[in-house]
C-alpha atoms as a PDB file:
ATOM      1  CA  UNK A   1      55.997 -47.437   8.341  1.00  0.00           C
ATOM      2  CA  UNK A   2      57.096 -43.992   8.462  1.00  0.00           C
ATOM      3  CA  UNK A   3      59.822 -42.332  10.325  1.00  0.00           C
ATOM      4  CA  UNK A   4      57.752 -39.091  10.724  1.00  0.00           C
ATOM      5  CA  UNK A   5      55.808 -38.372  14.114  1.00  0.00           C
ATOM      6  CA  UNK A   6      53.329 -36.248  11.997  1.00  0.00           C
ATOM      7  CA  UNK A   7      52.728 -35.148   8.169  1.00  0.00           C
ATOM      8  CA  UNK A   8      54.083 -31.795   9.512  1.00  0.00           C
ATOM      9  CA  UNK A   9      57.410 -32.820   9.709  1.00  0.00           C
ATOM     10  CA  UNK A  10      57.474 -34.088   6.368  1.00  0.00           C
ATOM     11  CA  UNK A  11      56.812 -30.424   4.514  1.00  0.00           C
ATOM     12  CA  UNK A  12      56.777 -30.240   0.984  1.00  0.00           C
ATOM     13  CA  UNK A  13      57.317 -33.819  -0.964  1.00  0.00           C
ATOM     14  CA  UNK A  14      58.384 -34.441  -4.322  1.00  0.00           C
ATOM     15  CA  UNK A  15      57.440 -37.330  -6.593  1.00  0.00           C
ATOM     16  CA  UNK A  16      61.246 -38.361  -8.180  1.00  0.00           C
ATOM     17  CA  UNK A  17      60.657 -42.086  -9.732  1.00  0.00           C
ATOM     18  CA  UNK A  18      58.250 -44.952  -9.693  1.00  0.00           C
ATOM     19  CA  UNK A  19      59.131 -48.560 -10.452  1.00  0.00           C
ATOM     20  CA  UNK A  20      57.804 -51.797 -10.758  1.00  0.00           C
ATOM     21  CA  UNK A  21      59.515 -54.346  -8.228  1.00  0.00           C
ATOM     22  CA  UNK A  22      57.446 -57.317  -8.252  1.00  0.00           C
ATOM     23  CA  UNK A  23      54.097 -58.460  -9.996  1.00  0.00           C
ATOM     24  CA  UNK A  24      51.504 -55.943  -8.735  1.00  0.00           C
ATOM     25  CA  UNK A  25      54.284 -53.858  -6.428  1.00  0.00           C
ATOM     26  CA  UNK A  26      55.306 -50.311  -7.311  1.00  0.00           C
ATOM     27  CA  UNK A  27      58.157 -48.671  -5.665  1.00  0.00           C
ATOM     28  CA  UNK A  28      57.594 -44.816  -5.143  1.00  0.00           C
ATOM     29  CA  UNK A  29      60.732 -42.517  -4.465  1.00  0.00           C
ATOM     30  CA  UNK A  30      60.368 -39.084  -3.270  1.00  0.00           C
ATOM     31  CA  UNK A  31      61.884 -36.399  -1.280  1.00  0.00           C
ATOM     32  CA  UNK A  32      61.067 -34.357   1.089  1.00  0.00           C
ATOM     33  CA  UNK A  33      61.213 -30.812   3.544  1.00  0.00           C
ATOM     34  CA  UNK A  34      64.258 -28.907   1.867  1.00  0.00           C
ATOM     35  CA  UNK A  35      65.387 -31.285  -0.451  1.00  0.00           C
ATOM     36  CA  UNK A  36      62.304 -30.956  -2.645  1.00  0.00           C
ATOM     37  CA  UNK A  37      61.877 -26.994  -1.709  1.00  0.00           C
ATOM     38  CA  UNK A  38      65.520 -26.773  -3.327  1.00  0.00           C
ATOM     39  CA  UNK A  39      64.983 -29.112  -6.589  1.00  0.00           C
ATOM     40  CA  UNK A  40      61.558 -27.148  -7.370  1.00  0.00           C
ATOM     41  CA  UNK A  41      63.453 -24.031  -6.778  1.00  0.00           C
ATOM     42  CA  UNK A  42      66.278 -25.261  -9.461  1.00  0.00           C
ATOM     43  CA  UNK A  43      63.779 -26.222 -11.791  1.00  0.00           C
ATOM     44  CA  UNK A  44      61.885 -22.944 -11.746  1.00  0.00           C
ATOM     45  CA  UNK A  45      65.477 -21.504 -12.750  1.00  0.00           C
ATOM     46  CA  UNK A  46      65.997 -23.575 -15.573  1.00  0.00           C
ATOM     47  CA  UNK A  47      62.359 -23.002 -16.843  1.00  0.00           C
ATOM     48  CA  UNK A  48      63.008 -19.379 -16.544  1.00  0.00           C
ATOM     49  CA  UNK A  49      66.620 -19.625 -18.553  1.00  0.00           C
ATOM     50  CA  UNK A  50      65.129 -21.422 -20.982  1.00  0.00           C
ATOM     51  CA  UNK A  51      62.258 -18.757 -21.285  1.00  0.00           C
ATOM     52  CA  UNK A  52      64.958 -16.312 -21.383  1.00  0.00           C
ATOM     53  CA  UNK A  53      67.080 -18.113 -24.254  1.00  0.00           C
ATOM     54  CA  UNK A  54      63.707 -18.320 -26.255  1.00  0.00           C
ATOM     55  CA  UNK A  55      62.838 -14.680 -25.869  1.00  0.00           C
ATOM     56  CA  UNK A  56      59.018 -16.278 -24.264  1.00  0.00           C
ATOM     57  CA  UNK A  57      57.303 -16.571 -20.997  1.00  0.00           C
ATOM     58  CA  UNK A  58      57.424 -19.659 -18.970  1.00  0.00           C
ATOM     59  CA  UNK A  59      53.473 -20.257 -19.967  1.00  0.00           C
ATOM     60  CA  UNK A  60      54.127 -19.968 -23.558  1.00  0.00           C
ATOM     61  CA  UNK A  61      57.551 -21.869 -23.484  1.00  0.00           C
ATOM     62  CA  UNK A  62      56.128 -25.327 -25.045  1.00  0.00           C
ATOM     63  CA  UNK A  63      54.607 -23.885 -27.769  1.00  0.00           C
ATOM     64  CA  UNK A  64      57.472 -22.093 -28.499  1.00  0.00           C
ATOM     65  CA  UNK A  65      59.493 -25.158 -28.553  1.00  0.00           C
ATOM     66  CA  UNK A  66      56.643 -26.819 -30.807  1.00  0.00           C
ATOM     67  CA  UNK A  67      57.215 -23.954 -33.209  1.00  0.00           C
ATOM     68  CA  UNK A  68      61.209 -23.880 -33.536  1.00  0.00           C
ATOM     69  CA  UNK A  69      60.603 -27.638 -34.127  1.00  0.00           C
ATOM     70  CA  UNK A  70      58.413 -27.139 -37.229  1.00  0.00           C
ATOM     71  CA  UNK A  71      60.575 -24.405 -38.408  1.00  0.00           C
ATOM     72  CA  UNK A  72      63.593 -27.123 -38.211  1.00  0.00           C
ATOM     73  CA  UNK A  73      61.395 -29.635 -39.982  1.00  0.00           C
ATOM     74  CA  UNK A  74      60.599 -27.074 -42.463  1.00  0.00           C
ATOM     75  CA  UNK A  75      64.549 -26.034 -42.524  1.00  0.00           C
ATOM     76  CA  UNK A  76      65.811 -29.692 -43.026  1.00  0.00           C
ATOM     77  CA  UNK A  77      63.188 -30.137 -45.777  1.00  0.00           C
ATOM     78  CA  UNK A  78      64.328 -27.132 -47.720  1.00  0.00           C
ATOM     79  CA  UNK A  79      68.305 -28.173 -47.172  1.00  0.00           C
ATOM     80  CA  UNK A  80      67.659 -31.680 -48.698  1.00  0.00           C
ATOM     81  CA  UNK A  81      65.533 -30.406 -51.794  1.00  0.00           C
ATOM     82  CA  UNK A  82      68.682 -28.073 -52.259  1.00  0.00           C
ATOM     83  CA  UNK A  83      70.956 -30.849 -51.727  1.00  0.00           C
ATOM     84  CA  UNK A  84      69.148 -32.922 -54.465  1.00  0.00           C
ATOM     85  CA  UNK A  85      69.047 -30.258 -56.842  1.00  0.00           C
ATOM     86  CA  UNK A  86      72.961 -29.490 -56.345  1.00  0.00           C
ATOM     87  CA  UNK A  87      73.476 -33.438 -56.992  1.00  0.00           C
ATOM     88  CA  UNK A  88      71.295 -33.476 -60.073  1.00  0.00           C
ATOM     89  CA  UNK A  89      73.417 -30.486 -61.150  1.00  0.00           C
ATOM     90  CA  UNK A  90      76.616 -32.138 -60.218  1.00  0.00           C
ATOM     91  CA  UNK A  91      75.939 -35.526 -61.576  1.00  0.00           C
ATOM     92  CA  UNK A  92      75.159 -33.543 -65.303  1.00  0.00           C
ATOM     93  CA  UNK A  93      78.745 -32.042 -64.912  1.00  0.00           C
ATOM     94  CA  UNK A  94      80.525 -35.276 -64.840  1.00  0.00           C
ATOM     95  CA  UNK A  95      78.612 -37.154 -67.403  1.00  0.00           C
ATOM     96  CA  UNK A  96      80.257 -34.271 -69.528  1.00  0.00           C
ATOM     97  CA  UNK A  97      83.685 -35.652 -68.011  1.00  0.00           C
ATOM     98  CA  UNK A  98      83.230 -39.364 -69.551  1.00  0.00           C
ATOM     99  CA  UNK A  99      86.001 -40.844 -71.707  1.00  0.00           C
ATOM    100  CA  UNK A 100      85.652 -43.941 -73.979  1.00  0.00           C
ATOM    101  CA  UNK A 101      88.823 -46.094 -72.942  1.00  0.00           C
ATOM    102  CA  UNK A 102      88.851 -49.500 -75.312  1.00  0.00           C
ATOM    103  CA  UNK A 103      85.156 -49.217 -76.471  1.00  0.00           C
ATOM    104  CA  UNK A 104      84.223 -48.679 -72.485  1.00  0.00           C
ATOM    105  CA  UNK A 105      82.262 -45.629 -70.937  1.00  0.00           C
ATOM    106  CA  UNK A 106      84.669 -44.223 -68.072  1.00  0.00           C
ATOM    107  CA  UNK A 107      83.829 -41.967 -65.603  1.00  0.00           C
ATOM    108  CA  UNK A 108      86.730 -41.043 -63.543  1.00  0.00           C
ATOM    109  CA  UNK A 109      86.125 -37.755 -60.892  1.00  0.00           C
ATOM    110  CA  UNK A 110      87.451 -36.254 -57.364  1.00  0.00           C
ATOM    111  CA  UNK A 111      84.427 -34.673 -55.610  1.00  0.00           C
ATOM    112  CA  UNK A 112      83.748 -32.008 -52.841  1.00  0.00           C
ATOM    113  CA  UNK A 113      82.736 -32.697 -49.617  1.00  0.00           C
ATOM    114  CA  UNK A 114      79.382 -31.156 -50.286  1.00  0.00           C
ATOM    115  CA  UNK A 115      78.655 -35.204 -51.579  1.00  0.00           C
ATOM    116  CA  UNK A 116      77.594 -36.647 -48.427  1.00  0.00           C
ATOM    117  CA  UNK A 117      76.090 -39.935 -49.075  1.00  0.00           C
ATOM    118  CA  UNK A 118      78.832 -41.220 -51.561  1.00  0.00           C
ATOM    119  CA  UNK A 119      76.893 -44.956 -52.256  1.00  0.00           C
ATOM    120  CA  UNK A 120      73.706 -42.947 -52.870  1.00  0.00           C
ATOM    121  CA  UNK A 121      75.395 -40.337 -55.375  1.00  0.00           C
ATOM    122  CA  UNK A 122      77.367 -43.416 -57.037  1.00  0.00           C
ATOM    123  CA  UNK A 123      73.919 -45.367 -57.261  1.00  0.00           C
ATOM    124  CA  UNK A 124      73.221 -42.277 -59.046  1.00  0.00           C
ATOM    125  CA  UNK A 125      75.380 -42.329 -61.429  1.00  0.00           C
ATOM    126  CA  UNK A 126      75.871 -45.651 -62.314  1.00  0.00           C
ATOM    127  CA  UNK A 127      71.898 -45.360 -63.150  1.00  0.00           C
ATOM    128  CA  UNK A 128      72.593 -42.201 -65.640  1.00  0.00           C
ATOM    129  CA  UNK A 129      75.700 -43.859 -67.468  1.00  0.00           C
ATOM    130  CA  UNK A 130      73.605 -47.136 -67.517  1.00  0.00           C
ATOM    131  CA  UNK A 131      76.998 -48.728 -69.028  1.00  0.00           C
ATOM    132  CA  UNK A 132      80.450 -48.389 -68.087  1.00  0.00           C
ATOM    133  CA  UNK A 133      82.677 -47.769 -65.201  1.00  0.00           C
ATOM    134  CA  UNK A 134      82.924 -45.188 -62.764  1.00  0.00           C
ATOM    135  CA  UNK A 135      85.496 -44.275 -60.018  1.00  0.00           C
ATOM    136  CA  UNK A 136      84.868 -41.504 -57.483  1.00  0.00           C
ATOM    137  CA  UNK A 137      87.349 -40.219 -55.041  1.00  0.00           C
ATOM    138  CA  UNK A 138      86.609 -37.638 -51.917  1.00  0.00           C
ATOM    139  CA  UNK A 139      88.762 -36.350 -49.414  1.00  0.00           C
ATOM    140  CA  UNK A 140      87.499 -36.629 -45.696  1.00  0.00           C
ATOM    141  CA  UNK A 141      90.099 -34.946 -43.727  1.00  0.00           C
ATOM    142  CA  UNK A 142      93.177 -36.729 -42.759  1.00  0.00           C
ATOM    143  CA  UNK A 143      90.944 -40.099 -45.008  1.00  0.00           C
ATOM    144  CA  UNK A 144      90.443 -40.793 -48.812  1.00  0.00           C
ATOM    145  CA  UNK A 145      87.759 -42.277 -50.080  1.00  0.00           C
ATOM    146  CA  UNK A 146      87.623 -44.513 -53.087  1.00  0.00           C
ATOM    147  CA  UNK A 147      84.263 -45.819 -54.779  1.00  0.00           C
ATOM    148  CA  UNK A 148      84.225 -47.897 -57.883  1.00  0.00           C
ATOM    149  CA  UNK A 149      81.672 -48.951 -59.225  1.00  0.00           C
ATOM    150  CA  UNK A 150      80.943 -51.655 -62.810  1.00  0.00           C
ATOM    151  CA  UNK A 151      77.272 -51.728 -64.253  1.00  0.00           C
ATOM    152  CA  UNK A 152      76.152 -55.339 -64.596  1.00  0.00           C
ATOM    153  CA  UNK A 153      76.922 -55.758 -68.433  1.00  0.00           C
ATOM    154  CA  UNK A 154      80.788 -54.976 -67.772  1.00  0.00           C
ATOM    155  CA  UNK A 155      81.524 -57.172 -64.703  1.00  0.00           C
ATOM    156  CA  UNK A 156      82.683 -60.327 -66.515  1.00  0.00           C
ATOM    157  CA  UNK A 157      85.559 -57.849 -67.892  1.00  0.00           C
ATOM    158  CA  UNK A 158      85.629 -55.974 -64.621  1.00  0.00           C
ATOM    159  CA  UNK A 159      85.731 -56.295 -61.255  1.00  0.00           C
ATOM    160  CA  UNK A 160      85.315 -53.290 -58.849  1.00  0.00           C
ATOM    161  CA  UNK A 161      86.939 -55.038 -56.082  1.00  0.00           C
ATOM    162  CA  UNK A 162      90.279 -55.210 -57.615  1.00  0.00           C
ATOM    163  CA  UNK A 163      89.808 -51.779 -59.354  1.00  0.00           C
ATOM    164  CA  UNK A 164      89.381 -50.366 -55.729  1.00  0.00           C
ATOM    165  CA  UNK A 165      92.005 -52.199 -54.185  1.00  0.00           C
ATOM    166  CA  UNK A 166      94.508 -51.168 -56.641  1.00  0.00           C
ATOM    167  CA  UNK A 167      93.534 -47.702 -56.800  1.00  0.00           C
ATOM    168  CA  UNK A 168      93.169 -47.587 -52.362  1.00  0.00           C
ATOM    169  CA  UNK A 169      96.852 -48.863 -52.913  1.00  0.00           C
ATOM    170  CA  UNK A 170      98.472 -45.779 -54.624  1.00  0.00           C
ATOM    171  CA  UNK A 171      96.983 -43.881 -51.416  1.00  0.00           C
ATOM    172  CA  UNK A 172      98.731 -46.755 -48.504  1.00  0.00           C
ATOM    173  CA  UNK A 173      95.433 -48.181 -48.117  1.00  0.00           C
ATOM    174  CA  UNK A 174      93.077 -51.175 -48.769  1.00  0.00           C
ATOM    175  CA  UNK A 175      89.795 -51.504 -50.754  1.00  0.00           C
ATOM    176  CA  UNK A 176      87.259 -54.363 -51.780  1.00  0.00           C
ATOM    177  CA  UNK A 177      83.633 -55.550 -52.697  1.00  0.00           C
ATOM    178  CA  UNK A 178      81.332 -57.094 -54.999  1.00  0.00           C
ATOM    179  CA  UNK A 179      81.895 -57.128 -58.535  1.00  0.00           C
ATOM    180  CA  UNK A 180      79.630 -54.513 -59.550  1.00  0.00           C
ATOM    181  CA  UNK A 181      80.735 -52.130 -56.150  1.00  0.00           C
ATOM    182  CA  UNK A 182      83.245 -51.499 -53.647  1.00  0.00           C
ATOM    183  CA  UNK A 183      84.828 -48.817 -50.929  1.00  0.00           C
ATOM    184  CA  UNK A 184      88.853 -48.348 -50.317  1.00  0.00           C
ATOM    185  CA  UNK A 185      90.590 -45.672 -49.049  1.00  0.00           C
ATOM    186  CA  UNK A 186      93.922 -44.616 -47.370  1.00  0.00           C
ATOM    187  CA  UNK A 187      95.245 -42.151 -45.448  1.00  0.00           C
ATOM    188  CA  UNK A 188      97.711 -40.557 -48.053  1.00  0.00           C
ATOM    189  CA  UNK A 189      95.596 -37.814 -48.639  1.00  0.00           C
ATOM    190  CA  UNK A 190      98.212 -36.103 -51.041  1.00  0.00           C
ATOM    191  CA  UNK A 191      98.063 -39.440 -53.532  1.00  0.00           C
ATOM    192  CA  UNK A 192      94.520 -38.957 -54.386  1.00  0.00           C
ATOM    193  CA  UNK A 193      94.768 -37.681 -57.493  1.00  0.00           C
ATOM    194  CA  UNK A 194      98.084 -40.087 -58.877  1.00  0.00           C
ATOM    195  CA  UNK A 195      95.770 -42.679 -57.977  1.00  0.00           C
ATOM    196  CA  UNK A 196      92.889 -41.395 -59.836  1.00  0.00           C
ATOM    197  CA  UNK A 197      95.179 -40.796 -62.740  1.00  0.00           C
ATOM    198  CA  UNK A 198      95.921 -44.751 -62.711  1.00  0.00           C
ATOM    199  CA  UNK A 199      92.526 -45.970 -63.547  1.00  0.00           C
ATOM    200  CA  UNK A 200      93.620 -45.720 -67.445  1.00  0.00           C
ATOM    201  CA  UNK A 201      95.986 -48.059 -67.002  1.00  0.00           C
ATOM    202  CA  UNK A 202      93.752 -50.744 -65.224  1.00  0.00           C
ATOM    203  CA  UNK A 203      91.120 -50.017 -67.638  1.00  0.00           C
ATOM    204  CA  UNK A 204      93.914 -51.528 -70.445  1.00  0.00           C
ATOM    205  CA  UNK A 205      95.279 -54.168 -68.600  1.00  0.00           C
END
């Protein structure tokens, strides 16, 4: 029952949750007199801030919302066309950087961090080169890393895992994978490029 004498006392009610408890059984939570007066009173504030920070009216507030989100969609669609075109670009660049070391293509390159997704740009390349091996190093603040990766026709003379692991070493870190890919690192940011620079040598051993 209720504790109220009359619906007068209760005043102004507000709807807060509603729950399932058993099979058939809701729960309803609400509150009541100034309690709710003071929680429609906040939200009326927050409606009008948020009308305020969107230069709108409280009325026209969702479908100003609706339209900032399309103009975000729109926004993100744009940045990732540019950030395909800037990886098509990049990705001609460094085929100009490949070196034939013992009758093997060689691809060996330190990149910005405007490469994001460094599997997807090393999928990438591996496709272009279509034969040979490529290494990629990146900086990621105080982190390194490594990415090597063998096209199929070259993995029963290399093996990416211990091309990664060798290279991750020069930087005091640890690397492995599959034959034909695999991730290392370190934290010896400064060693990035000596350990580039000893691909050559594994390439020849």
């Amino acid at each position: 029952g209720t504790h109220a004498k009359r619906t007068g006392d209760i005043g102004m009610i507000r709807l807060i949750a509603e729950t399932g408890i058993a099979a058939g059984v809701r729960r309803i939570e609400a509150i009541t007199g100034r309690l709710a007066y003071d929680a429609s009173a906040k939200d009326r504030e927050q409606l009008q801030q948020l009308s305020t920070l969107l230069k709108t009216q409280p009325a026209t507030l969702r479908a100003s919302i609706e339209q900032l989100q399309t103009e975000l969609k729109d926004s993100l669609r744009q940045l990732q066309s540019l950030q395909a075109r800037q990886s098509t670009a990049l990705l001609h660049q460094l085929m100009d950087a490949v070196r034939v070391i013992n009758g093997t293509n060689l691809l060996v390159a330190e990149l910005g961090n405007d490469v994001k997704d460094l599997r997807d740009f090393m999928d990438k390349a591996r496709h272009k080169l279509k034969s040979g091996v490529i290494v990629f190093g990146i900086k990621r603040g105080d982190k390194v890393q490594i990415i090597v990766a063998v096209t199929k026709d070259l993995t029963p003379r290399f093996h990416a895992g211990t091309l990664v692991r060798s290279i991750s070493a020069v930087c005091g870190g640890k690397g492995g994978g599959k034959p034909d890919m695999a991730m290392g690192g370190g934290d010896q940011v400064n060693q990035l490029k000596n350990a580039l620079a000893t691909v050559d040598s594994l390439m020849q051993a």
